[in-house]
N, C-alpha and C. Protein backbone atom coordinates (compact mmCIF):
# COMPACT_ATOMS: atom_id res chain seq x y z
N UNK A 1 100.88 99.23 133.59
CA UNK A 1 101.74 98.95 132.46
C UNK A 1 103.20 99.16 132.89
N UNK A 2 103.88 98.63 131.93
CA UNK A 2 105.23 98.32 132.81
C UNK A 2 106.40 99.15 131.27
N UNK A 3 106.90 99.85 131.88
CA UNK A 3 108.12 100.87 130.70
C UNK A 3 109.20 100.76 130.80
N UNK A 4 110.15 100.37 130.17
CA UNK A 4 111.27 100.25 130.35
C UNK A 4 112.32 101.41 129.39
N UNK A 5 112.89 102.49 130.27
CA UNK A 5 113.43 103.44 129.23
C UNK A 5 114.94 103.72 129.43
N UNK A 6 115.57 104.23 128.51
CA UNK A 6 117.28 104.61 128.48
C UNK A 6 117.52 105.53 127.77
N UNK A 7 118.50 106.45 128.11
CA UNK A 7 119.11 107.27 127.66
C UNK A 7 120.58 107.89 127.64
N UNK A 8 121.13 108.36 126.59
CA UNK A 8 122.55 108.81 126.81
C UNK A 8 123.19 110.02 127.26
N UNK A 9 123.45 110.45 127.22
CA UNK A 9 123.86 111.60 128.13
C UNK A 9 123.32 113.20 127.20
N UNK A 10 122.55 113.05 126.22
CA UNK A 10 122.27 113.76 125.43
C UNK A 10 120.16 113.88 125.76
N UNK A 11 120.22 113.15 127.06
CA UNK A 11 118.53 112.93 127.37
C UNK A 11 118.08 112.41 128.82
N UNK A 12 119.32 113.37 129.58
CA UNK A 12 118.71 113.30 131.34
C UNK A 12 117.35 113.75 131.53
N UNK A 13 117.30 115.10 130.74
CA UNK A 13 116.30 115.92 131.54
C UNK A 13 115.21 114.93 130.90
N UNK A 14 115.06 114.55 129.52
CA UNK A 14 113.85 114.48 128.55
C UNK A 14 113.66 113.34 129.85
N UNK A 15 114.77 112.26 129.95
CA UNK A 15 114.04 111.11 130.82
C UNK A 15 113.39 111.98 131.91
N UNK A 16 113.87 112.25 132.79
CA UNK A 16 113.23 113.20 133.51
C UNK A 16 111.74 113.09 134.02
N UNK A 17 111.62 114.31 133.10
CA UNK A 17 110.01 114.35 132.51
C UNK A 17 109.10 113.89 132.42
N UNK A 18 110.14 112.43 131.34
CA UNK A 18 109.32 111.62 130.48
C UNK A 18 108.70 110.42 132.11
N UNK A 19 109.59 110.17 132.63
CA UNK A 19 109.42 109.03 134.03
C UNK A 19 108.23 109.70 135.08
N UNK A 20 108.98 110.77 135.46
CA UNK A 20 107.43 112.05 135.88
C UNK A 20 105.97 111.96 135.77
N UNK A 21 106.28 111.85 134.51
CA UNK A 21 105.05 111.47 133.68
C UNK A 21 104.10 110.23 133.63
N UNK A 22 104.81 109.96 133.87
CA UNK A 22 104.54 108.33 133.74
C UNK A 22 104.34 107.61 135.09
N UNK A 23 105.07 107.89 135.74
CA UNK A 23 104.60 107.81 137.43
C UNK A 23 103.34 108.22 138.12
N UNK A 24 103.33 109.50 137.33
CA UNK A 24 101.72 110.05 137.74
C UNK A 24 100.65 109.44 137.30
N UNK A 25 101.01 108.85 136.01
CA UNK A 25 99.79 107.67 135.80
C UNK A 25 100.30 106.47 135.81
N UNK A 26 100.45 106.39 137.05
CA UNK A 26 100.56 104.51 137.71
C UNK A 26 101.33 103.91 136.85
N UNK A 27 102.04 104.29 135.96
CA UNK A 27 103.05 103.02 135.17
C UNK A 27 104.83 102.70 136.09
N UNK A 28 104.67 101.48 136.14
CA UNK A 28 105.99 100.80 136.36
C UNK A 28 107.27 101.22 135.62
N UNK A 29 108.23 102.03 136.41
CA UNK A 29 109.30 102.23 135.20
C UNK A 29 110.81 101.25 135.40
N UNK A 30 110.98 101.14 134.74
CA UNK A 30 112.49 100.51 134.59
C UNK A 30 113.51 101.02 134.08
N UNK A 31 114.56 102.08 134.96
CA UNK A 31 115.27 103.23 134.15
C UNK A 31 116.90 102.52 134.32
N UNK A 32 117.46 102.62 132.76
CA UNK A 32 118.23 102.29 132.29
C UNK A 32 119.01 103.34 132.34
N UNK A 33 118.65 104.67 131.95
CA UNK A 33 119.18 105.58 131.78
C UNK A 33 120.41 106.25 132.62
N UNK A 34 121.20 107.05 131.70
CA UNK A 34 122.28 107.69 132.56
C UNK A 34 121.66 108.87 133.43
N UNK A 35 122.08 109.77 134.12
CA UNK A 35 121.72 111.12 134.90
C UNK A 35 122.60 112.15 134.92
N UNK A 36 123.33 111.74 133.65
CA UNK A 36 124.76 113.03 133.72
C UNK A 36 124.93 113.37 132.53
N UNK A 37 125.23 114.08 132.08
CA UNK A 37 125.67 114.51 130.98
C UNK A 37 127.02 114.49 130.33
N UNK A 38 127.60 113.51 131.12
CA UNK A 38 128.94 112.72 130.99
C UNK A 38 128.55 111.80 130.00
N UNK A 39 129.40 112.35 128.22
CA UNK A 39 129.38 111.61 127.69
C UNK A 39 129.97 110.10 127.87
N UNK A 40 128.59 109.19 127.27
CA UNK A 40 128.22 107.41 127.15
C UNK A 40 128.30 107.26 126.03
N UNK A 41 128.17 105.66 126.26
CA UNK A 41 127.99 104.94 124.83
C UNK A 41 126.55 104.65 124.38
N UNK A 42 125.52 104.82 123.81
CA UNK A 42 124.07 104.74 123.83
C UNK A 42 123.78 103.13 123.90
N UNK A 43 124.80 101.94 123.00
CA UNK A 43 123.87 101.20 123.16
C UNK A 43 124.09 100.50 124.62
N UNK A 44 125.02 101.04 125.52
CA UNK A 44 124.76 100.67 126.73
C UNK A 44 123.28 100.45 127.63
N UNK A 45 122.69 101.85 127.32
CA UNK A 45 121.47 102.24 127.60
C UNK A 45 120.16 101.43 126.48
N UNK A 46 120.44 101.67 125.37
CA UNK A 46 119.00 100.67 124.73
C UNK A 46 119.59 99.44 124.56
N UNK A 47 119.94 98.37 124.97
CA UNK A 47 120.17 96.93 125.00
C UNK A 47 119.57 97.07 126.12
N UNK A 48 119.85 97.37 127.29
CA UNK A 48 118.69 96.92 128.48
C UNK A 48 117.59 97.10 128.35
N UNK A 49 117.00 98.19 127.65
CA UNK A 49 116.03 98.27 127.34
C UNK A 49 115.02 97.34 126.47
N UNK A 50 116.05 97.05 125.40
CA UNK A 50 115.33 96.13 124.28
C UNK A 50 115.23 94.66 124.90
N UNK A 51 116.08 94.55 125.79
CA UNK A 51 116.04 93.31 126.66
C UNK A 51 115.01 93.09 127.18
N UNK A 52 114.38 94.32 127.98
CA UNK A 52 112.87 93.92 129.11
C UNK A 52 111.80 93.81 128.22
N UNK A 53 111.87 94.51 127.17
CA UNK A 53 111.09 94.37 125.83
C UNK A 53 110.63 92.95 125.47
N UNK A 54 111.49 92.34 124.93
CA UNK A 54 112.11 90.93 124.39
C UNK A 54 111.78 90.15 125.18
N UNK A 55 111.90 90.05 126.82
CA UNK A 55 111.65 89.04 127.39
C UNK A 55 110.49 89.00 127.91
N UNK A 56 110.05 90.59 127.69
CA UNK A 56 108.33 90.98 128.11
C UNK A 56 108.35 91.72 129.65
N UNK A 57 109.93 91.60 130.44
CA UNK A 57 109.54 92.46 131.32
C UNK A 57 109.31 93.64 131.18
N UNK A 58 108.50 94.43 130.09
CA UNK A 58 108.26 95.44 130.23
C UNK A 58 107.10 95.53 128.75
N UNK A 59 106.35 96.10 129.11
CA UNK A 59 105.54 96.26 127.66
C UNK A 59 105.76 96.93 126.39
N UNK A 60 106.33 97.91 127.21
CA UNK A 60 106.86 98.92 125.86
C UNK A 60 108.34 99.69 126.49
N UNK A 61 108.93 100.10 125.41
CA UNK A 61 110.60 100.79 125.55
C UNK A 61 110.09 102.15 125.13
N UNK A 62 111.23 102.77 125.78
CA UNK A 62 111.44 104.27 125.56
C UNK A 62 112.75 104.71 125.11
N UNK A 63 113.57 104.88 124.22
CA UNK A 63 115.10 104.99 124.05
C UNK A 63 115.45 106.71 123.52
N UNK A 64 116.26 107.43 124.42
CA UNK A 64 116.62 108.46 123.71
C UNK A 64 118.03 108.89 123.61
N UNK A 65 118.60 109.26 122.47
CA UNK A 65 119.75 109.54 122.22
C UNK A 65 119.34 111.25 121.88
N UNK A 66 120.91 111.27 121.29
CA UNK A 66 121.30 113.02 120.20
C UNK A 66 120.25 113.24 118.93
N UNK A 67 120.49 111.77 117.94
CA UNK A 67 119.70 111.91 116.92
C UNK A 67 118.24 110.76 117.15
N UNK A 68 118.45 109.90 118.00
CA UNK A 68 117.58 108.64 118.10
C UNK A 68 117.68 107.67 116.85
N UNK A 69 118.77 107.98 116.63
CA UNK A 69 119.28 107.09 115.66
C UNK A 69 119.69 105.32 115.78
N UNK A 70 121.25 105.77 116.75
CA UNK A 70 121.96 104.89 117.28
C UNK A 70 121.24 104.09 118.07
N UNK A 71 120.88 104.58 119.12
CA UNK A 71 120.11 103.86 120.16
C UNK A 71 118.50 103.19 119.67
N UNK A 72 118.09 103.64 118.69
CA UNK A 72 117.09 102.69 118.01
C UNK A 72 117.72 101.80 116.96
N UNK A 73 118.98 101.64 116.25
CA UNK A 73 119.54 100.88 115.80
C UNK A 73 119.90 99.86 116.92
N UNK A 74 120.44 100.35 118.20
CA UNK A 74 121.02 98.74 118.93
C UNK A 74 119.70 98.24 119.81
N UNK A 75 119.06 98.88 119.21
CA UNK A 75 117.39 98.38 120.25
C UNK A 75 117.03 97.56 119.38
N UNK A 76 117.16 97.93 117.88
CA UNK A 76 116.41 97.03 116.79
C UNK A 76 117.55 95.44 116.42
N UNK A 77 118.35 95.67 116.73
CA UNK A 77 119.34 94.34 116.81
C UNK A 77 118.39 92.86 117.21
N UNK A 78 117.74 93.05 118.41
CA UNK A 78 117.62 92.37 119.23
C UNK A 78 115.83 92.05 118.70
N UNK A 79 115.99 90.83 118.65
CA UNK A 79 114.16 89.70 117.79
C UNK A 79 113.39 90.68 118.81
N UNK A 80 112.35 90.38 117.73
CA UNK A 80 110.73 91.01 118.25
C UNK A 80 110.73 92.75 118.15
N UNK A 81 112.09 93.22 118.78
CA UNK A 81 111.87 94.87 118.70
C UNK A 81 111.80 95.19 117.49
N UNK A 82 110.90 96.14 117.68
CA UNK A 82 110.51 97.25 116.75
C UNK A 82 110.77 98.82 116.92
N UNK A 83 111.66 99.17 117.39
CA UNK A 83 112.47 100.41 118.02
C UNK A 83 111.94 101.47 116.74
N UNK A 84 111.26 102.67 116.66
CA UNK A 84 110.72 103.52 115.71
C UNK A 84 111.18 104.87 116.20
N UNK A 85 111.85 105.46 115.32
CA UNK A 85 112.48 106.84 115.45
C UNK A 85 111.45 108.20 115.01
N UNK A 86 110.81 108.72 116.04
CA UNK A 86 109.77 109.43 116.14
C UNK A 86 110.02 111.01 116.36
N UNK A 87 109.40 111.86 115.55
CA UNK A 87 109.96 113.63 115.81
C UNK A 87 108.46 114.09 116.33
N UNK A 88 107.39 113.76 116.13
CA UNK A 88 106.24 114.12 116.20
C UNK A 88 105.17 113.14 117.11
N UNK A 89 103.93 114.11 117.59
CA UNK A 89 103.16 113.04 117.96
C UNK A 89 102.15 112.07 116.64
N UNK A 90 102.26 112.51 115.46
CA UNK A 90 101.68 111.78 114.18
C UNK A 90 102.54 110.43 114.17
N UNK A 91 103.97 110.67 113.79
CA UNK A 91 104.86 109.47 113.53
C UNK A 91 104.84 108.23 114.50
N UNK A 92 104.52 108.96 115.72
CA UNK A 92 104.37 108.02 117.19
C UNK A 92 103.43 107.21 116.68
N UNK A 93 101.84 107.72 116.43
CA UNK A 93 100.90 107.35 116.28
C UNK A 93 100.86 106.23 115.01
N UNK A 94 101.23 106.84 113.74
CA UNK A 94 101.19 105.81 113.37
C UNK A 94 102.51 104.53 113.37
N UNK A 95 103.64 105.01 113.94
CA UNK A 95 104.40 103.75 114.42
C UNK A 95 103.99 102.85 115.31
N UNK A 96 103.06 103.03 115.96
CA UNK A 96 102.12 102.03 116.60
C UNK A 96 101.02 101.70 115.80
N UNK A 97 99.98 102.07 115.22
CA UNK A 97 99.27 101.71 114.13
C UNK A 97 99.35 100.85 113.40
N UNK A 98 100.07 101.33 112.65
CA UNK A 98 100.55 100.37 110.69
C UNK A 98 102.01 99.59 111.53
N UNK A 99 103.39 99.87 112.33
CA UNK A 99 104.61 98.92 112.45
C UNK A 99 104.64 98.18 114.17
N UNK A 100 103.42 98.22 114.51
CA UNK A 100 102.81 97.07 115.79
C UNK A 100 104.76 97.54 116.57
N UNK A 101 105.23 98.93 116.68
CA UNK A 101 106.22 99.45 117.10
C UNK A 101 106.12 99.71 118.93
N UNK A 102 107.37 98.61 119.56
CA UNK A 102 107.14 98.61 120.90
C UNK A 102 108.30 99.43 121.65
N UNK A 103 108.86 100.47 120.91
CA UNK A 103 110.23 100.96 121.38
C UNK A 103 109.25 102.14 120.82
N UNK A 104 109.94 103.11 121.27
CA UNK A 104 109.93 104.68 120.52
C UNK A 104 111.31 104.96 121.03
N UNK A 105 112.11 105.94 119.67
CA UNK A 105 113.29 106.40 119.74
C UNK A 105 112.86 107.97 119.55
N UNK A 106 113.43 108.65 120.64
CA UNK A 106 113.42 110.10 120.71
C UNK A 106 114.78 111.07 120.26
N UNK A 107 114.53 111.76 119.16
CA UNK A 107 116.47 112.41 119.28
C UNK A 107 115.80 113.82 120.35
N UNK A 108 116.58 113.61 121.09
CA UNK A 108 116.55 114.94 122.18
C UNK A 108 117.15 116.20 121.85
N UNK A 109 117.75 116.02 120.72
CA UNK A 109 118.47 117.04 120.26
C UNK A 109 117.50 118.08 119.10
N UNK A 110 116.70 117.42 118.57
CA UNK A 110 115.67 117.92 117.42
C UNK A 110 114.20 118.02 118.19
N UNK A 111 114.04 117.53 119.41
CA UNK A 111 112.89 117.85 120.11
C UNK A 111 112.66 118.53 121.53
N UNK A 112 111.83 119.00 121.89
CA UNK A 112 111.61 119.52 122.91
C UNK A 112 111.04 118.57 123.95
N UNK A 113 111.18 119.13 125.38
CA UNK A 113 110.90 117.80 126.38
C UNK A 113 109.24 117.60 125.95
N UNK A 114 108.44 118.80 126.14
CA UNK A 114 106.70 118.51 125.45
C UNK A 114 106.62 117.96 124.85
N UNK A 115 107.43 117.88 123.76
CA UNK A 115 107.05 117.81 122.56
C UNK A 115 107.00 115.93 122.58
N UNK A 116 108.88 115.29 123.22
CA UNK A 116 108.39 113.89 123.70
C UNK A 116 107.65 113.71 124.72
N UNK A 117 107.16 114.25 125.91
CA UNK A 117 105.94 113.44 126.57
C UNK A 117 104.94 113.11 126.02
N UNK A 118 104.83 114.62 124.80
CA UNK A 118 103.67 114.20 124.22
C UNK A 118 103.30 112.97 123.47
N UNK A 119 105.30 113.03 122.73
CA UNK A 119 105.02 111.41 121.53
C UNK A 119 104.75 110.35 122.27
N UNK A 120 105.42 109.95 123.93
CA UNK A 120 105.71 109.06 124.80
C UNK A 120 103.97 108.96 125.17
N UNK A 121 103.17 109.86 125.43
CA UNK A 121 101.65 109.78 125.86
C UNK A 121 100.72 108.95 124.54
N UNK A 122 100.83 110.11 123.12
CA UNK A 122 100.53 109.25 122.08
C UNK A 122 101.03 107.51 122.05
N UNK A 123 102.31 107.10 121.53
CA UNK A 123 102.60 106.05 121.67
C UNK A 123 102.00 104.96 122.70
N UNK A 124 101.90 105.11 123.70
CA UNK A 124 101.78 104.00 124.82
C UNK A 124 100.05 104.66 124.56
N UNK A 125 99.08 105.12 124.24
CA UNK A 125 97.78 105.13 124.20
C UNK A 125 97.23 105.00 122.67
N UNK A 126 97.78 104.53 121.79
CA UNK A 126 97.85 104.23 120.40
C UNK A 126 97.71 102.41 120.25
N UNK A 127 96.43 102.42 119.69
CA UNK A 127 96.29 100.52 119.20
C UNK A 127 97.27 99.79 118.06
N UNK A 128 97.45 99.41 117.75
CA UNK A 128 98.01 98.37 116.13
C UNK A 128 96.94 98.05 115.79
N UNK A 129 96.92 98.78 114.26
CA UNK A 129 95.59 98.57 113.75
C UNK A 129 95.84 96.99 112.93
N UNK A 130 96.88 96.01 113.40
CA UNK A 130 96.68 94.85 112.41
C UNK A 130 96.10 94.71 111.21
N UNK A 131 95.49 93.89 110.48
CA UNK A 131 94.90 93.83 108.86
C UNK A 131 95.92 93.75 107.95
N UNK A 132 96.15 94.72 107.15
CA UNK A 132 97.01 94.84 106.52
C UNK A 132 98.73 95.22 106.83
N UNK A 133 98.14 95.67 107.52
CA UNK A 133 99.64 95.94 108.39
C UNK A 133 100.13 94.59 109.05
N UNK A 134 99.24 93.78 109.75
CA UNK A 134 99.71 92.86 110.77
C UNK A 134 100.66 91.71 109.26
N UNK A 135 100.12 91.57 108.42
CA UNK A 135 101.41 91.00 107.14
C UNK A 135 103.02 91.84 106.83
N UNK A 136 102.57 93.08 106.66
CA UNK A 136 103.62 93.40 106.89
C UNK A 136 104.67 93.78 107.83
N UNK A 137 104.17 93.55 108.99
CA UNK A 137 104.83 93.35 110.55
C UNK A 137 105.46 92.31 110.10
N UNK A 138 104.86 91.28 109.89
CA UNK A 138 105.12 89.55 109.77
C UNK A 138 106.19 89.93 108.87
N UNK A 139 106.48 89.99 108.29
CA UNK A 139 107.71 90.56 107.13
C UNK A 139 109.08 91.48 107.12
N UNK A 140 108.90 92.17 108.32
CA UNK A 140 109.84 92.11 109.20
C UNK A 140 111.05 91.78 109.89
N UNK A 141 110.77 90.72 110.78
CA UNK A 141 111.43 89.79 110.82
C UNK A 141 112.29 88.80 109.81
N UNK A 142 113.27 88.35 109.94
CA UNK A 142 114.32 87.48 109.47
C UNK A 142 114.22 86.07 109.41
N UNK A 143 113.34 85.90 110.44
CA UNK A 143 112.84 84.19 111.04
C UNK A 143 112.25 83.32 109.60
């Protein structure tokens, strides 16, 4: 599987971790992210992201800011993303579930690094339960 993740200077370490992680189980990463803590601009970091998304080079996004606010707002700009602002591994779960959600937004500031590998593990091993949901996915969109 192929990940494409970014972050602002408020989520070196979480990337970190989170890439660590993810390396160890064979996934492809694509890091957008800064490595300093020299304040950035976030949507520098999630537009590339929402980009590999969008065009499919990548299956799923990872975006983390301060609040995971911003940076899931300029992820969600861009057709098809579904950028979901996640504190828990429940919200992960069902933002993939019920909103067929291919971004997860982490605030690094309200979570602990565990606490996102854990949402980042949930998320990317979580189905879309389509049915009823897959209409309101469809609804979504602007198109």
């Amino acid at each position: 599987m192929k990940i494409s993740i970014g972050n602002d200077h408020a989520g070196p370490d979480y990337k970190k971790a989170i890439v660590t992680f993810l390396e160890q189980k064979g996934y492809q990463i694509f890091n957008h992210g800064t490595d300093t803590f020299d304040s950035v601009d976030y949507p520098d970091f999630g537009h590339p992201v929402a980009i590999d998304v969008e065009t499919k080079k990548a299956d799923f996004g990872i975006v983390i800011c301060g609040s995971g606010n911003g940076i899931a707002m300029s992820a969600n700009k861009h057709q098809g993303i579904r950028a979901a602002l996640c504190w828990t591994k429940e919200i992960a779960a069902l933002a993939r579930q019920h909103n067929d959600a291919n971004v997860i937004s982490i605030p690094a500031r309200y979570t602990s690094i565990q606490q996102a590998v854990d949402m980042v593990d949930t998320f990317l091993n979580t189905a879309f339960e389509g049915g009823r949901h897959a209409t309101r996915v469809d609804k979504i969109s602007c198109n």
